[in-house]
Protein backbone atom coordinates (compact mmCIF):
# COMPACT_ATOMS: atom_id res chain seq x y z
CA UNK A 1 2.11 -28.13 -0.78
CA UNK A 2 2.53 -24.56 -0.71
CA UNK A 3 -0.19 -21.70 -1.20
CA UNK A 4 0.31 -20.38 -4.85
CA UNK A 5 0.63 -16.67 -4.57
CA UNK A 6 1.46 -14.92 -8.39
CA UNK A 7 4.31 -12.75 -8.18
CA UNK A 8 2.65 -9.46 -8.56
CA UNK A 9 0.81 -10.00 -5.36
CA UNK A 10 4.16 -11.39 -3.65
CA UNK A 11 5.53 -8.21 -4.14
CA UNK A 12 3.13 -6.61 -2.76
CA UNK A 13 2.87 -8.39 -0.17
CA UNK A 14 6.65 -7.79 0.77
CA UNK A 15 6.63 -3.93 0.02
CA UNK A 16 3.26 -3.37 2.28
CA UNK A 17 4.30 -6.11 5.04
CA UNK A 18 7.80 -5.59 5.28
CA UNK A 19 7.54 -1.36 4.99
CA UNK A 20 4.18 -1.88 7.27
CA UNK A 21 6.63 -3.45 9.74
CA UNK A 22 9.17 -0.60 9.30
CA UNK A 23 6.43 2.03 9.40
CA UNK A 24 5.05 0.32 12.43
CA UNK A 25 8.06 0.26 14.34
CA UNK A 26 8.63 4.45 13.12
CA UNK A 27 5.08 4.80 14.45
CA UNK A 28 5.63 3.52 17.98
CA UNK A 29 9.62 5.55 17.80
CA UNK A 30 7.61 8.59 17.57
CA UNK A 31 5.17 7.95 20.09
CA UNK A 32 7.73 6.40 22.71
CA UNK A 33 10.11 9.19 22.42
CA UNK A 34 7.51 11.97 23.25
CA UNK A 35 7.42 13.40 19.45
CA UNK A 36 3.88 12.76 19.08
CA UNK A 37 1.67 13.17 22.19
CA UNK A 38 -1.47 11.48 21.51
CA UNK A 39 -2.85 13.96 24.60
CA UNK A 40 -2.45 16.74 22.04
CA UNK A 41 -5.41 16.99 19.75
CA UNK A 42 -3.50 17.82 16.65
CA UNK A 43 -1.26 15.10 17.00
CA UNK A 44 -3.45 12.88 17.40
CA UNK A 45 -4.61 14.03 14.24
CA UNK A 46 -1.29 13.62 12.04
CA UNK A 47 -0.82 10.20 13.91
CA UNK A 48 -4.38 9.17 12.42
CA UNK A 49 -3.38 11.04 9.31
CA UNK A 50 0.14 8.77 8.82
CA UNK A 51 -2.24 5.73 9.44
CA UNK A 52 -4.68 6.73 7.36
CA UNK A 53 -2.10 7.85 4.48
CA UNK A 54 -0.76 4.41 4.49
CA UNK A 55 -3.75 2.43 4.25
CA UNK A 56 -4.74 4.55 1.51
CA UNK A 57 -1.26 4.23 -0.12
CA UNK A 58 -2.01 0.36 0.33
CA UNK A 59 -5.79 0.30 -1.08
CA UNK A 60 -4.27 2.30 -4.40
CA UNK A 61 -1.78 0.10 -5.02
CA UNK A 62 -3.72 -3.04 -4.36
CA UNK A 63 -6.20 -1.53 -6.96
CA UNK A 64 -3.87 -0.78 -9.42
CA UNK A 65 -2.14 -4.55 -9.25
CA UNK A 66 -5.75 -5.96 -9.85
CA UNK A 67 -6.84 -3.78 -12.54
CA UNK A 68 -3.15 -4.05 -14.25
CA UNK A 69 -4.11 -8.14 -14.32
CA UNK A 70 -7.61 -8.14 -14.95
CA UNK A 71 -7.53 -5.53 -17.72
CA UNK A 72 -7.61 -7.30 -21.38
CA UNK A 73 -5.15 -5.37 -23.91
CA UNK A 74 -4.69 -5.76 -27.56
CA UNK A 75 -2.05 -7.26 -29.48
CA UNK A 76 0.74 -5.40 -31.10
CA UNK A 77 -0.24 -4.47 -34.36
CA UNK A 78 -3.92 -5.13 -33.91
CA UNK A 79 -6.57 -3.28 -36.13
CA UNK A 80 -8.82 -3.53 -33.11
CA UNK A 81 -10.25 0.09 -32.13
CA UNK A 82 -8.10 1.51 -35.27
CA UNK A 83 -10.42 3.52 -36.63
C-alpha cells in the first residue's frame, strides 16, 4: 500500500526536495570554502537572506499549487458571470 500523493504535489515535492538538496549542498560549498564568513555581519545576512529567499520561493509556490486545485472554474462556453 503506498501513500497516494496527486501529481501536482509530487512535483513539488521533487523540485523543492531535490533543488533543496542541491541548494543545500551550494549552501555549505560557500560556507566551507571561506566565501561566506558567517563571522562577518553582512554575510551572515545574505546567508539568512538565501535561506530565507528559498523558503519564501517554497511557501509561494506551495500556495499557488493549492489555490490552482481548490479554485472552482467555469465551463467553456458558460453564461455564468456573462453579463
Amino acid at each position: 500500500m503506498g501513500l497516494a500523493i496527486p501529481e501536482h504535489w509530487l512535483t513539488y515535492l521533487y523540485q523543492f526536495g531535490v533543488g533543496g538538496l542541491f541548494f543545500l549542498g551550494g549552501l555549505i560549498l560557500i560556507v566551507r570554502t571561506g566565501a561566506c564568513n558567517l563571522k562577518i555581519r553582512a554575510d551572515r545576512t545574505w546567508f539568512g537572506a538565501l535561506i530565507i529567499g528559498f523558503l519564501a520561493l517554497a511557501t509561494v509556490y506551495a500556495i499557488w499549487i493549492y489555490a490552482s486545485v481548490h479554485t472552482p472554474t467555469i465551463a467553456a462556453g458558460s453564461e455564468v458571470g456573462l453579463g
